[in-house]
Structures are given as structure tokens and as C-alpha cells.
C-alpha atoms as a PDB file:
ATOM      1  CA  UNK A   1      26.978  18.618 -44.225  1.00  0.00           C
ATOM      2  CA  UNK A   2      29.243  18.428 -41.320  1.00  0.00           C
ATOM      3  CA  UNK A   3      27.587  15.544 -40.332  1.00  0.00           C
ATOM      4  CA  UNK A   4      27.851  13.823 -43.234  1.00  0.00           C
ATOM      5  CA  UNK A   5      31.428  14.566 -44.058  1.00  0.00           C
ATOM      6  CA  UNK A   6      31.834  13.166 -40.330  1.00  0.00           C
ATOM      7  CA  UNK A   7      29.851   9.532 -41.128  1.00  0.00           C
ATOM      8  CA  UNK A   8      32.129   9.343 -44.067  1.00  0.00           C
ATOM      9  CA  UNK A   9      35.700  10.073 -42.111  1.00  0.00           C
ATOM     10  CA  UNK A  10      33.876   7.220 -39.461  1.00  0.00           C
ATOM     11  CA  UNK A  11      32.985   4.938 -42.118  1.00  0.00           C
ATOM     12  CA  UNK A  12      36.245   4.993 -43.772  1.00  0.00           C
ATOM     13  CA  UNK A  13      38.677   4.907 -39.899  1.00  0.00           C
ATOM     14  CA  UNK A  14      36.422   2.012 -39.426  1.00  0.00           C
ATOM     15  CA  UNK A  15      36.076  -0.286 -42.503  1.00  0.00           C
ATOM     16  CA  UNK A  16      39.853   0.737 -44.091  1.00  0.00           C
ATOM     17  CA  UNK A  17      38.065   2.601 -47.130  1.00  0.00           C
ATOM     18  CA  UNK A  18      38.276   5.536 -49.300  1.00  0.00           C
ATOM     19  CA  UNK A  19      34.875   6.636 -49.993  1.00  0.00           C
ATOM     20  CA  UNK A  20      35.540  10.630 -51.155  1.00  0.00           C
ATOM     21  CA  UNK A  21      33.036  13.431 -50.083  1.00  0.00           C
ATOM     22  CA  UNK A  22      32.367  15.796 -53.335  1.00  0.00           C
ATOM     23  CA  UNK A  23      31.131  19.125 -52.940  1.00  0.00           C
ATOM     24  CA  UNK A  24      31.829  20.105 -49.546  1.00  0.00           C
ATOM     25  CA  UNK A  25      34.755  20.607 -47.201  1.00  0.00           C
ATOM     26  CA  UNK A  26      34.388  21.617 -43.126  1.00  0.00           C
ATOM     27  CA  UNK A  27      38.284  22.255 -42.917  1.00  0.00           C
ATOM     28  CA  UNK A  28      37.648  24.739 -45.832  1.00  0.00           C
ATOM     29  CA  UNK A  29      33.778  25.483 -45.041  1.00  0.00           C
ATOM     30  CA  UNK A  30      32.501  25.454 -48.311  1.00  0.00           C
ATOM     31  CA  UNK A  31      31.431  23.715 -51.167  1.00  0.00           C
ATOM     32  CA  UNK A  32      29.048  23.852 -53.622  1.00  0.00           C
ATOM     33  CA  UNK A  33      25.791  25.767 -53.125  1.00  0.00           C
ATOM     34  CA  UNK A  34      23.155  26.822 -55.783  1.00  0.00           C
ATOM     35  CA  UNK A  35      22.349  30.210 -53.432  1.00  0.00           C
ATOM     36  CA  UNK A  36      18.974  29.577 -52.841  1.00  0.00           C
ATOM     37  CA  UNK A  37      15.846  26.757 -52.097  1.00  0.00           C
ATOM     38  CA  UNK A  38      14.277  26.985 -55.164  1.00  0.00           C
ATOM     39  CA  UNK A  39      15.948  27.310 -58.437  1.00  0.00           C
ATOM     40  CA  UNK A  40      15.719  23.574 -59.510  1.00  0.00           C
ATOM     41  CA  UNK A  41      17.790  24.252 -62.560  1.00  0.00           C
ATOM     42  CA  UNK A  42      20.505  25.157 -59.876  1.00  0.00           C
ATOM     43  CA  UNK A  43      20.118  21.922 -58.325  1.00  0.00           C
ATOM     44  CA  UNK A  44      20.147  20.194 -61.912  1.00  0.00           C
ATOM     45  CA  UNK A  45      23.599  22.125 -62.760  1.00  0.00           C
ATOM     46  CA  UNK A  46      25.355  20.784 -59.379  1.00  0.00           C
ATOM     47  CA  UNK A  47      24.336  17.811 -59.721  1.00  0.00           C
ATOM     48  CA  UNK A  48      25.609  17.101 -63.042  1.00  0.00           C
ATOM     49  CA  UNK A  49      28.786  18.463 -61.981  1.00  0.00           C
ATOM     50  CA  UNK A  50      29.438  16.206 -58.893  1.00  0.00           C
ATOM     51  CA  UNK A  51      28.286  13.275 -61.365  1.00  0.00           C
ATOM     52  CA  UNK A  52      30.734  14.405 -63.798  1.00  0.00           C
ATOM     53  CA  UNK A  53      32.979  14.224 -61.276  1.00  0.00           C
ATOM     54  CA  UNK A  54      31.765  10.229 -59.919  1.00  0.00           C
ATOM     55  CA  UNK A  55      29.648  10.617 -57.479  1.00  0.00           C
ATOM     56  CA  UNK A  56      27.714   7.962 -57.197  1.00  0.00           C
ATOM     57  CA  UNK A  57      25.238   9.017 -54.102  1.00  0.00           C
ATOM     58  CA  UNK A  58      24.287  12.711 -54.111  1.00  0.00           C
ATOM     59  CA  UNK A  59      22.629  14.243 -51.114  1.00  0.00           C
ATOM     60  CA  UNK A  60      21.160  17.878 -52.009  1.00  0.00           C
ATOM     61  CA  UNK A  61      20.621  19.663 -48.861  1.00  0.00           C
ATOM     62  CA  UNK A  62      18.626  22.573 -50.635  1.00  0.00           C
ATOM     63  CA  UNK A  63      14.797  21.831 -50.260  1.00  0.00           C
ATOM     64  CA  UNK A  64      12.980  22.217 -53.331  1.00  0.00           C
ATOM     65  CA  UNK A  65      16.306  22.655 -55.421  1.00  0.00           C
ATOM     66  CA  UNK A  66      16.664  18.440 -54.630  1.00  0.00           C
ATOM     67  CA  UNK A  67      14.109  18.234 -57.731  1.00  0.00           C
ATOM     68  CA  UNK A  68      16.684  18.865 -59.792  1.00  0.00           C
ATOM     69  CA  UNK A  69      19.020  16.625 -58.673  1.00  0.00           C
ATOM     70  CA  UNK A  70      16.372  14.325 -59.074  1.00  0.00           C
ATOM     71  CA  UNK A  71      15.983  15.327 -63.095  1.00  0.00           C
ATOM     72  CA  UNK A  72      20.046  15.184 -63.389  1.00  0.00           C
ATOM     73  CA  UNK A  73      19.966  11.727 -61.749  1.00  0.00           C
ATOM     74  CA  UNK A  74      17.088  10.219 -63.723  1.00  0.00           C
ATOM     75  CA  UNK A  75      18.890  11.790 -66.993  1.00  0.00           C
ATOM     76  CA  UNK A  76      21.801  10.112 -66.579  1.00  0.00           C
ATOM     77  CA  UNK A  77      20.534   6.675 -65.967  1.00  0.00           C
ATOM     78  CA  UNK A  78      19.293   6.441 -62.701  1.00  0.00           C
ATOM     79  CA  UNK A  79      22.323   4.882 -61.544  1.00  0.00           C
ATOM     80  CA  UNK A  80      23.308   7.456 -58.581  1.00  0.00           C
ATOM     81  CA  UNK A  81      20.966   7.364 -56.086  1.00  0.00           C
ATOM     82  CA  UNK A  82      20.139  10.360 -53.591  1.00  0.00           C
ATOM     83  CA  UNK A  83      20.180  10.713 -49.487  1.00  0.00           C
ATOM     84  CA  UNK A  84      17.204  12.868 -49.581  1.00  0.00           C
ATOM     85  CA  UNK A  85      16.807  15.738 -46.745  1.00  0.00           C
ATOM     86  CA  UNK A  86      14.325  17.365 -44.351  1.00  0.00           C
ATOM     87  CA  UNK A  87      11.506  14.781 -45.083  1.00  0.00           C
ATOM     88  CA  UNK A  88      10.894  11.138 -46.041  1.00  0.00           C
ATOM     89  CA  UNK A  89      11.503  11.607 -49.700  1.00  0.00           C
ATOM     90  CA  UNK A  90       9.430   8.015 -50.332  1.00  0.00           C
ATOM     91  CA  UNK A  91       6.498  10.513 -49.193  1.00  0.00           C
ATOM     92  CA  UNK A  92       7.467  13.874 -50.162  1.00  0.00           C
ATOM     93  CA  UNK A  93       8.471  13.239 -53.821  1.00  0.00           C
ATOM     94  CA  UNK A  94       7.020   9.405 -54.378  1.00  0.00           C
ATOM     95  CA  UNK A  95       7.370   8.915 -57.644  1.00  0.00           C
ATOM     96  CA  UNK A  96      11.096   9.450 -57.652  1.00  0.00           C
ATOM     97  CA  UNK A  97      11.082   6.482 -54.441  1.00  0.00           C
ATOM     98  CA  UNK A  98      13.024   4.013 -56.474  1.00  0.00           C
ATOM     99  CA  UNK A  99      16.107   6.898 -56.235  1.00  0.00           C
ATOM    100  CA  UNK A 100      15.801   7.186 -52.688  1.00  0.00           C
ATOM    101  CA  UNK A 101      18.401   5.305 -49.948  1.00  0.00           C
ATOM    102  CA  UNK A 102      17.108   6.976 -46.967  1.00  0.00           C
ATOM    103  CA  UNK A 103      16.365  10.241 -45.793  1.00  0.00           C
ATOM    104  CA  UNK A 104      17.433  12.639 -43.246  1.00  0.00           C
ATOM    105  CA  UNK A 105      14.554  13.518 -41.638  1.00  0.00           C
ATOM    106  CA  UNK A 106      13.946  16.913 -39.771  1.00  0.00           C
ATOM    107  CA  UNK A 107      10.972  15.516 -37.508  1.00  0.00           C
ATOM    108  CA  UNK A 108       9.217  19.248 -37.151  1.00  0.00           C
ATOM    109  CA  UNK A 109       6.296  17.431 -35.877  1.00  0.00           C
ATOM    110  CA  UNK A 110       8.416  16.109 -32.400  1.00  0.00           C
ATOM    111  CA  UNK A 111       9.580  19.719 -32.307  1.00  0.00           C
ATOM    112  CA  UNK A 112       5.378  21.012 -32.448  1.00  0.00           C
ATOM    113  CA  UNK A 113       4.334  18.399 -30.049  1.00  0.00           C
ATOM    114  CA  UNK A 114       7.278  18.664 -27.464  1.00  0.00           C
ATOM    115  CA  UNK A 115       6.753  22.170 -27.493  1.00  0.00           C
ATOM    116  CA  UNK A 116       3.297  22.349 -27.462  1.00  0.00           C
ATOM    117  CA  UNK A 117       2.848  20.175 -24.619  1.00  0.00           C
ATOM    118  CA  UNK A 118       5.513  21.589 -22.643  1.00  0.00           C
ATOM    119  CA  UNK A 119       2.980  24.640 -23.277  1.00  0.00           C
ATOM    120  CA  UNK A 120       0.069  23.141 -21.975  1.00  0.00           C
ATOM    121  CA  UNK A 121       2.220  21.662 -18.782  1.00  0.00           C
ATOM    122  CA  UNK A 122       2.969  25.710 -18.306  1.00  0.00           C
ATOM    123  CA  UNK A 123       6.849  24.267 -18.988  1.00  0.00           C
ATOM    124  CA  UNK A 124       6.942  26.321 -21.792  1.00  0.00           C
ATOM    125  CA  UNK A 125      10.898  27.754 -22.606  1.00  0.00           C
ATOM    126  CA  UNK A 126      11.320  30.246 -25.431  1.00  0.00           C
ATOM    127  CA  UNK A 127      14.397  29.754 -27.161  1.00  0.00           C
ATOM    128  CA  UNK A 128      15.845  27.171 -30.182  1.00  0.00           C
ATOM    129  CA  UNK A 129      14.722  24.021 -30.454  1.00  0.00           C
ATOM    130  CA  UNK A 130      17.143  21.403 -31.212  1.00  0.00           C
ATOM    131  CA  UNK A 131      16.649  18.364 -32.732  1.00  0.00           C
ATOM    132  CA  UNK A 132      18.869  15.087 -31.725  1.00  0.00           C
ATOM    133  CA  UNK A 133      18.473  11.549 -32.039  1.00  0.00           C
ATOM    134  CA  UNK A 134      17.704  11.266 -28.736  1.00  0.00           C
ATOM    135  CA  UNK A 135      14.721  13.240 -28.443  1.00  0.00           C
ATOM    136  CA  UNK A 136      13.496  11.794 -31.953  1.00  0.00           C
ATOM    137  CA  UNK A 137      13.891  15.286 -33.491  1.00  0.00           C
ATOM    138  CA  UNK A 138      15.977  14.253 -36.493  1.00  0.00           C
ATOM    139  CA  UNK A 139      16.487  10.670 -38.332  1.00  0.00           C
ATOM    140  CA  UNK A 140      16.988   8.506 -40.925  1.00  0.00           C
ATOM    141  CA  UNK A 141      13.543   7.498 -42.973  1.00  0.00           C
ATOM    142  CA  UNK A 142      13.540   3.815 -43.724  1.00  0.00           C
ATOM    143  CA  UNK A 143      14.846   2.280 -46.839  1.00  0.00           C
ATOM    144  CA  UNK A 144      11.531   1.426 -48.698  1.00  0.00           C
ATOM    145  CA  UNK A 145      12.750   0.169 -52.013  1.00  0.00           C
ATOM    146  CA  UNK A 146      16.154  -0.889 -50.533  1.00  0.00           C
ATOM    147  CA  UNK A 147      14.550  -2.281 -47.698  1.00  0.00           C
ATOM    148  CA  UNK A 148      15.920  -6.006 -49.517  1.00  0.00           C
ATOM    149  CA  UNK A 149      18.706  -5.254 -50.461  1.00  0.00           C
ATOM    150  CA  UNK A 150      20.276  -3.343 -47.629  1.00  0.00           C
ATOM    151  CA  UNK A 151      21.831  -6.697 -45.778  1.00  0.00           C
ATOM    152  CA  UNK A 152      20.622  -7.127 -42.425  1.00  0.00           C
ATOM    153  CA  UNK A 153      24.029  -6.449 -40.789  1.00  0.00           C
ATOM    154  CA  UNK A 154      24.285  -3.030 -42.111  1.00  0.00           C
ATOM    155  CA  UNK A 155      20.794  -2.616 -40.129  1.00  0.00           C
ATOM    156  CA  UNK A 156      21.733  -3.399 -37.237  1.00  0.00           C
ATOM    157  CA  UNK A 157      24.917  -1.220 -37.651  1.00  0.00           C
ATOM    158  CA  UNK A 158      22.562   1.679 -38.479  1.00  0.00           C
ATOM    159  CA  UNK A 159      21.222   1.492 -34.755  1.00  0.00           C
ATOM    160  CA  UNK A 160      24.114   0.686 -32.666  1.00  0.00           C
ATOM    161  CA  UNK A 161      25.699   3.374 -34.304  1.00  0.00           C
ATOM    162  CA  UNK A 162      22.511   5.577 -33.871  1.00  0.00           C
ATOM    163  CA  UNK A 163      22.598   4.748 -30.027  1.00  0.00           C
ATOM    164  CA  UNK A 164      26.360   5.229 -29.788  1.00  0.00           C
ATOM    165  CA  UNK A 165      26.014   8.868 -31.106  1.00  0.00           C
ATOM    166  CA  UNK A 166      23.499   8.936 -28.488  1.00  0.00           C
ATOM    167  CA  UNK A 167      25.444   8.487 -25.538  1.00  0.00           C
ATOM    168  CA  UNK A 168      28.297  10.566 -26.786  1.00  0.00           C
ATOM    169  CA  UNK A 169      30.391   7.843 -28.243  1.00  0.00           C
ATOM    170  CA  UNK A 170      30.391   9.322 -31.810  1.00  0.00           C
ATOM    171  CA  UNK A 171      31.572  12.618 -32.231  1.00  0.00           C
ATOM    172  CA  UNK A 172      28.882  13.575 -35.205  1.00  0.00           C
ATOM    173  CA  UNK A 173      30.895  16.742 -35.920  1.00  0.00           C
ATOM    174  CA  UNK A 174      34.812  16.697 -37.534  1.00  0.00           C
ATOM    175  CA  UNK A 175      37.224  17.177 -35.651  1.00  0.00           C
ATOM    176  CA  UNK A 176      38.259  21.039 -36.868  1.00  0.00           C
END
């Protein structure tokens, strides 16, 4: 969520906009949470409250909960789309594709391989994994049904942004 709120303080510094994060708040840390992963009717409530409110994209970091912002989105038009999490929603939840920008991936199966083969190379560390772009742990999932209609340009801004966060560039955390 930090994250997020952090891409949106970026995107407005660098493009003089205004685009308002609903829902959550690092200066305050909180925001809205349904209190667990899978009461969908939860995730159907908050939803229709941040739509209520104008959101227009709606990203529901709560695993199964997300199906209900899925229902609340589809109810009321269809005309909000979602930043799914965790997994390529295009493949987790297909049928609801055409409500899908991207996704922000959690790539578990970098984290099983890396760690299996450091394993089997007897480099084995116990501890956390963590998950960057630059060991491929965590991304964005491709656009699928926006593939068209997200302009080229905002492509390529996708990856020089991607490799500036890399090399330390972009702070992906606010500033506190």
C-alpha cells in the first residue's frame, strides 16, 4: 500500500496531477481493511464505499476478499477497473480479465526456485525471503485486454521506471 501511495505521490511530482489515493494513508497508517482474507462480502462493502466516494481504479490487497470487489465493480457498471494483487488476475480469476489493468504479482515461484537451488548448491540461508524487482520476485502482470489501448509510451515508461527503482533511483517507499 505504501508502494502504491508512493507511485501515486511520483506520478503526480512528475506529470503536475492530482490523482487522490482513497482508502489508505502511510502518514496516518491506516485505511480501510475488511479484517480478514476471506469474507468477500467485506470486500464487496469497501469497495462500494471507495466507489461512492470516486474511485475509479480499486486495488484490493486482501486475497480472496478481491472477489468482492470484483461483484461491487461489475454491479456498478464495470466502469472502475481493478490493480489486482499477489497473482496474474487474467489467470487467477479469468473471467473477470476484461476488469483487470495489471497485476502485482508476488512471483512465489522465483522465491521456490532461488531457494531451492541455493539448496541443492549447499548455499542454502534460512531467513526471509524478499522479493524485489531485481531478483524477479515481485512484478507487474501484463495488460492483456489493455494491451491496445495502453499507448506505447506509457510502456516504455513502465520499464525505465521499473529499472530506475532498480538501481535506487526511485524511492518506492514515502518519505515518512
Amino acid at each position: 500500500m505504501e508502494g502504491f501511495e508512493a507511485g501515486i505521490t511520483y506520478y503526480n511530482e512528475q506529470n503536475s496531477a492530482n490523482v487522490e489515493l482513497l482508502g489508505w494513508s502511510t502518514a496516518d497508517g491506516d485505511g480501510l481493511f475488511t479484517g480478514d482474507f476471506e469474507d468477500q462480502a467485506k470486500g464487496r462493502s469497501t469497495t462500494e464505499q471507495l466507489l461512492d466516494q470516486g474511485a475509479d481504479i480499486i486495488m484490493p490487497v486482501a486475497g480472496p476478499v478481491g472477489q468482492g470487489t470484483i461483484e461491487a465493480v461489475q454491479a456498478a457498471g464495470g466502469n472502475a477497473k481493478i490493480v489486482w494483487v499477489d497473482t496474474d488476475g487474467c489467470v487467477s480469476v479469468e473471467d473477470a480479465c476484461d476488469l483487470f489493468l495489471t497485476s502485482v504479482m508476488k512471483n512465489m515461484d522465483v522465491a521456490v526456485h532461488d531457494t531451492t537451488v541455493a539448496a541443492a548448491e549447499d548455499n542454502f540461508e534460512a531467513g526471509l525471503y524478499t522479493g524485489t524487482l531485481e531478483n524477479g520476485g515481485v512484478g507487474i502482470a501484463p495488460f492483456h485486454e489493455f494491451e491496445e489501448s495502453v499507448p506505447q509510451e506509457v510502456k516504455d515508461a513502465v520499464d525505465d521506471l521499473t529499472q530506475q527503482i532498480i538501481a535506487g533511483d526511485i524511492e518506492t517507499r514515502p518519505a515518512a
